[in-house]
Protein backbone atom coordinates (compact mmCIF):
# COMPACT_ATOMS: atom_id res chain seq x y z
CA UNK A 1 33.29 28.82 40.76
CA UNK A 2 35.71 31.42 41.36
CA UNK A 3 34.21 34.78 42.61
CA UNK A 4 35.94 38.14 42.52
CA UNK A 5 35.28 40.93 44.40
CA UNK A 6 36.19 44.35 43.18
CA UNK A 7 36.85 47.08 45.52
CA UNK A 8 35.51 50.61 44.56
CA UNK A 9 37.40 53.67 46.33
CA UNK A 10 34.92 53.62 48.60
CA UNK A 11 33.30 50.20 49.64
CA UNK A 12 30.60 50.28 52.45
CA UNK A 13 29.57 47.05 53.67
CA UNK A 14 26.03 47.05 51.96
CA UNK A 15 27.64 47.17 48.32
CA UNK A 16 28.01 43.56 46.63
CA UNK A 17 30.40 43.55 43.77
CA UNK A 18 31.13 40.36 41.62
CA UNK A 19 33.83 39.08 38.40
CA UNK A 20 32.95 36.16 36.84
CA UNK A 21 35.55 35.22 34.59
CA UNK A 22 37.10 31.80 32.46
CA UNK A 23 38.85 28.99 34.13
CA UNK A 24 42.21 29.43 33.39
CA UNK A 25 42.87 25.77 32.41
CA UNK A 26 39.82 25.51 30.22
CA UNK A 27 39.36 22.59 27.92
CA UNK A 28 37.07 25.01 25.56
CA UNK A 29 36.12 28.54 24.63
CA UNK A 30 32.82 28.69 27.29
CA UNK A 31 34.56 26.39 30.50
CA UNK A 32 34.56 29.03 33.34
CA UNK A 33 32.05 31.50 35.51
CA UNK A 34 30.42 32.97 31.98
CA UNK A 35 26.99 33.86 32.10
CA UNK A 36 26.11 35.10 29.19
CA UNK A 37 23.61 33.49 27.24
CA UNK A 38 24.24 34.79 23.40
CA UNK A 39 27.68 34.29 22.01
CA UNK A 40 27.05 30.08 21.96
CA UNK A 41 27.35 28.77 25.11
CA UNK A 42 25.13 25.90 26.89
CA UNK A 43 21.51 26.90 28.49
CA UNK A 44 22.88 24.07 31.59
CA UNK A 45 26.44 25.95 32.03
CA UNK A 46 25.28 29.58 32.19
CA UNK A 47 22.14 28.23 34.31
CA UNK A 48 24.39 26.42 36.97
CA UNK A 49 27.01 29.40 36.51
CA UNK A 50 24.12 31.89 37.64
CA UNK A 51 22.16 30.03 39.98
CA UNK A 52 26.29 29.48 42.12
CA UNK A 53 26.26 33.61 41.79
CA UNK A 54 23.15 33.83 43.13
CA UNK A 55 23.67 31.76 45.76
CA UNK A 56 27.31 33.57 46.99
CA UNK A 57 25.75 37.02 46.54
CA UNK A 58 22.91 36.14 48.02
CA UNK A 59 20.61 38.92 46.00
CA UNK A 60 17.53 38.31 44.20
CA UNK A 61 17.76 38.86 41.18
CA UNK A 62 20.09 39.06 38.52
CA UNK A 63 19.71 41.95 35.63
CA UNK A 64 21.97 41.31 32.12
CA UNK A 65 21.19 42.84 29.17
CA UNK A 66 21.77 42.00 25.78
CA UNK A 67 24.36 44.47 24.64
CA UNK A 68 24.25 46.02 21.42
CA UNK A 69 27.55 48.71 21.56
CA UNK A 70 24.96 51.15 21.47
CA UNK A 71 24.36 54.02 24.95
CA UNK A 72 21.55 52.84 25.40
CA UNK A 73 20.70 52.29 29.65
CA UNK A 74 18.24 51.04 31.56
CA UNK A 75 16.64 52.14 34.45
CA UNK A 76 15.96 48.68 36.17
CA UNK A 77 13.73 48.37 39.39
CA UNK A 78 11.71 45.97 41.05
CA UNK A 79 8.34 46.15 38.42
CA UNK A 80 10.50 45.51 35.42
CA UNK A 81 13.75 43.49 36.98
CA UNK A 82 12.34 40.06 35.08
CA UNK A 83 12.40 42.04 31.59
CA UNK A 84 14.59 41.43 28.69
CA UNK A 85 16.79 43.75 27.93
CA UNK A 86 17.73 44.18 24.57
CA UNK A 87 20.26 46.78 22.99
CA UNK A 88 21.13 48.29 26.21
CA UNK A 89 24.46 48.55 27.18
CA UNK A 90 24.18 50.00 30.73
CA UNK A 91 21.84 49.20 33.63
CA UNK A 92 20.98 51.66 36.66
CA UNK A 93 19.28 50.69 39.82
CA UNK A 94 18.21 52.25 43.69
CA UNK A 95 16.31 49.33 44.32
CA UNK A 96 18.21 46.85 46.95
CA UNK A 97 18.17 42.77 46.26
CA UNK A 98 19.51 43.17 42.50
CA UNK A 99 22.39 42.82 41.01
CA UNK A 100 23.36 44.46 37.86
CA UNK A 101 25.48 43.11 35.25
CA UNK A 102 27.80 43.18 32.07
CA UNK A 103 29.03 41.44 29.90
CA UNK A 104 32.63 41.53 28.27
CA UNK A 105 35.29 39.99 26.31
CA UNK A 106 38.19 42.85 25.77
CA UNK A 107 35.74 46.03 26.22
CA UNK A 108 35.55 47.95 29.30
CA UNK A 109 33.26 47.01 32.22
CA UNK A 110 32.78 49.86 34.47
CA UNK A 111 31.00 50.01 37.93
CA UNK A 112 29.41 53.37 39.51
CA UNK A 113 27.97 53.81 42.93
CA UNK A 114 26.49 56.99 44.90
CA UNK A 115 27.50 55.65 48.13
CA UNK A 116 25.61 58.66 49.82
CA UNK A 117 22.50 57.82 48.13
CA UNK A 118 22.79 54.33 47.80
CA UNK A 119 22.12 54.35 43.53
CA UNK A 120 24.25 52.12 41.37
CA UNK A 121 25.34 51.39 37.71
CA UNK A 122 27.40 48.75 35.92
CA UNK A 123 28.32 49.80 31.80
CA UNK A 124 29.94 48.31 28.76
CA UNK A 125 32.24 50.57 26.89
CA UNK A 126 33.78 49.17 23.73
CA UNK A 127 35.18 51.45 21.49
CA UNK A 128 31.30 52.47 20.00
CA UNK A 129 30.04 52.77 23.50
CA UNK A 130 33.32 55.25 24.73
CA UNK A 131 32.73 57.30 21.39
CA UNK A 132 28.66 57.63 22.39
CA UNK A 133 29.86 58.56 25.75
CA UNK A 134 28.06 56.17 27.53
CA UNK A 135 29.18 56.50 30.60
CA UNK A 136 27.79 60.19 30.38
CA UNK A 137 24.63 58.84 29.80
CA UNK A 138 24.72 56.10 32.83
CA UNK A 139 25.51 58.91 35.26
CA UNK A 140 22.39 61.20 33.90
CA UNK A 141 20.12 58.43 34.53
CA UNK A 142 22.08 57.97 38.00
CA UNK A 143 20.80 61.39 38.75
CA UNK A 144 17.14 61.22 37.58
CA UNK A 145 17.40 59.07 40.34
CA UNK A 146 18.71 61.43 42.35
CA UNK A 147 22.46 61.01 42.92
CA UNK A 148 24.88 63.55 43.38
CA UNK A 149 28.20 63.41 41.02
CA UNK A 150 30.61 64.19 43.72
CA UNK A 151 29.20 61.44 45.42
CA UNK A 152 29.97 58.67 42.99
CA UNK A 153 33.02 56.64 42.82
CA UNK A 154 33.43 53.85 40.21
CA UNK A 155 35.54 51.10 38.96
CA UNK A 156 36.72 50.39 35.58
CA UNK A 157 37.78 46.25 35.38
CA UNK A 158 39.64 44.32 33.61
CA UNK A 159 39.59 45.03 29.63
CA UNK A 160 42.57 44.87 26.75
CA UNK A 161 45.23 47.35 27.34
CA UNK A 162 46.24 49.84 25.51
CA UNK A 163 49.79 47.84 24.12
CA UNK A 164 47.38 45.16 23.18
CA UNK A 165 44.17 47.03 21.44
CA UNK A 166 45.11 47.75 17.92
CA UNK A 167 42.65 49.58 15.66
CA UNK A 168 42.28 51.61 12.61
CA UNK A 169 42.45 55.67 12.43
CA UNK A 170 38.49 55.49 12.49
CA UNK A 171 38.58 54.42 15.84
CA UNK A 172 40.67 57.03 17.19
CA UNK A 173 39.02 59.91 15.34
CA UNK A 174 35.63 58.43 16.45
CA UNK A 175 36.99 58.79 20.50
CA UNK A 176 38.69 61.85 19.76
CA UNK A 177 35.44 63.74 18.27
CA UNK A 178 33.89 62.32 21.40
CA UNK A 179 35.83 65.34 23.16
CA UNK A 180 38.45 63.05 24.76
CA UNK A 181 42.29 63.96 24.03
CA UNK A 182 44.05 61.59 22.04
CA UNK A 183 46.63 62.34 24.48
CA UNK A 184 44.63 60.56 27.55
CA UNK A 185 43.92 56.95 25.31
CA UNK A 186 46.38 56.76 21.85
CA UNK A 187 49.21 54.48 22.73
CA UNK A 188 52.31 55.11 20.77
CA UNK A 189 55.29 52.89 19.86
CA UNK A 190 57.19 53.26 16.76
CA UNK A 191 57.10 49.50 16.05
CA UNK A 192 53.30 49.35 15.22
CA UNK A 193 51.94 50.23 11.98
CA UNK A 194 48.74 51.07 13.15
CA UNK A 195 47.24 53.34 16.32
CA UNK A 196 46.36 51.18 19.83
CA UNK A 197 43.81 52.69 21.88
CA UNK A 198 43.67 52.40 26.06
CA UNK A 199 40.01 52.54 26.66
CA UNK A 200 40.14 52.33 30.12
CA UNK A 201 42.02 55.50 29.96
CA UNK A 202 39.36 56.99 27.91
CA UNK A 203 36.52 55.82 30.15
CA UNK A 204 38.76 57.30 32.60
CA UNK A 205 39.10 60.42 31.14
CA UNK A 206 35.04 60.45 30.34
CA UNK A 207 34.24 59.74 34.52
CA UNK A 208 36.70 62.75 35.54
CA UNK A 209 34.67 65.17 32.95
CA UNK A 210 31.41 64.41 34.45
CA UNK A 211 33.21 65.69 37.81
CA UNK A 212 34.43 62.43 39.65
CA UNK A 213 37.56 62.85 41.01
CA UNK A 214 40.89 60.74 40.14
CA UNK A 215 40.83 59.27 44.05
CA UNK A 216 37.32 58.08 43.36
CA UNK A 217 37.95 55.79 40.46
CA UNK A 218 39.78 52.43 40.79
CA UNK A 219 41.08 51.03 37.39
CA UNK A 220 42.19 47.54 36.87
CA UNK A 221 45.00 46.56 35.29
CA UNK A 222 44.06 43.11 34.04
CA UNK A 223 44.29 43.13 30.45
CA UNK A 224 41.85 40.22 29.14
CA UNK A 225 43.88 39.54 25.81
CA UNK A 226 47.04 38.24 28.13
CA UNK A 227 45.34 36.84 31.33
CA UNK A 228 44.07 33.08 30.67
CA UNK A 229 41.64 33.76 33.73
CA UNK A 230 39.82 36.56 31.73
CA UNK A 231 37.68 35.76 28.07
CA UNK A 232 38.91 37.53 25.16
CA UNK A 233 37.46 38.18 22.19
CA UNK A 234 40.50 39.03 19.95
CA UNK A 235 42.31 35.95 21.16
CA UNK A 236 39.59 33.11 21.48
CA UNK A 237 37.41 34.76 18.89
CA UNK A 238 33.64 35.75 19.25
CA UNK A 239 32.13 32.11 19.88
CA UNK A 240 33.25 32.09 23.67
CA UNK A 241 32.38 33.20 27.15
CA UNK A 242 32.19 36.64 28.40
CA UNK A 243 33.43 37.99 31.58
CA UNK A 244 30.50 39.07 33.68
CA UNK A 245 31.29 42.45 35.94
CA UNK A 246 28.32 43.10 38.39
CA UNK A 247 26.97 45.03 41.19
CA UNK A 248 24.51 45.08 43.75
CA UNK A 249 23.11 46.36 47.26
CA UNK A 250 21.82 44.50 50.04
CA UNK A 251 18.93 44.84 51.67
């Protein structure tokens, strides 16, 4: 299984970071790294696919929720770690020895990290969860944890890009009332018919109001609709695997 390991502006040697995603010569919709254990795939492939993670990160435990596009987050620690979580979209953590996942297949996985304070946080941020402004609430429960905004950098990972993401007008106004400029995520081209939204770029846009600085966010520029090693929704349809974007701290 093919492990990759995303860099965050700044990386000390305690953080574990980890992208699951499909094999690129897959016979089926589920053959690759997917974890995820509610859009049809076998119990036996995302059990071997997690217990190989396990075994490369070498944490404890692994936290996925079931995601709902809602902004909903949990605070996970080790009391409720063995939970299910359902309808949450975004898991924070201080506690060392798990690692924190989501789940995606076109929408935007970001990862946060007070690297002062040692407090982490992985989100999903379709187009719902970037109008709710999850990632707002993410870094409040960061802080009733006690990190410090300046001290958190993040990374946004691989998700459709904005040439590829077409939606309707409800979309846009939905981001735009969220108090983010169309001008930071509409993608214009006078060939389409219809607006195309760059949600990283809105996620972006979302992580420098809360007060983190452009040098402390990495962005990938994988697009998931065009890259055979990534799932995608739009162009393998719902029944398929799901990318799995995660972080964790070492003991």
């Amino acid at each position: 299984m093919t492990i990759n390991r995303p860099q965050l502006p700044f990386h000390p040697s305690w953080l574990v970071t980890a992208e699951l995603g499909r094999n690129p010569d897959a016979a089926d919709n589920y053959d690759g790294a997917s974890v995820c254990r509610y859009t049809g795939d076998t119990t036996a492939h995302t059990t071997a696919n997690m217990s190989a993670l396990m075994a490369e990160t070498r944490l404890d435990t692994v936290v996925q929720p079931r995601q709902r596009h809602t902004n909903h987050v949990a605070i996970v620690d080790a009391g409720n770690c063995q939970e299910a979580f359902d309808g949450i979209d975004a898991v924070v953590t201080s506690t060392p020895g798990i690692l924190i996942g989501i789940n995606t297949a076109d929408c935007v996985p970001i990862l946060l990290c007070d690297v002062s304070r040692r407090i982490i946080g992985a989100v999903h941020a379709g187009w719902r969860g970037t109008a709710a402004r999850i990632v707002d609430t993410a870094i409040d429960a960061m802080l009733s944890l006690g990190a410090n905004r300046p001290d958190i950098v993040a990374y946004i990972g691989a998700a459709i890009c904005g040439h590829c993401y077409e939606v309707g007008s409800e979309v846009v106004d939905a981001i735009a009332n969220a108090s983010v400029p169309t001008s930071q995520f509409l993608v214009t081209d006078t060939r389409w018919s219809k607006p195309h939204v760059d949600l990283k770029a809105a996620n972006r846009a979302i992580l420098e109001q809360n007060g983190i600085e452009p040098a402390r966010i990495a962005i990938s520029s994988v697009c998931t609709l065009t890259t055979p090693s990534c799932y995608s929704a739009r162009r393998q349809g719902i029944d398929s695997g799901r990318n799995f974007t995660a972080i964790g701290m070492r003991k």
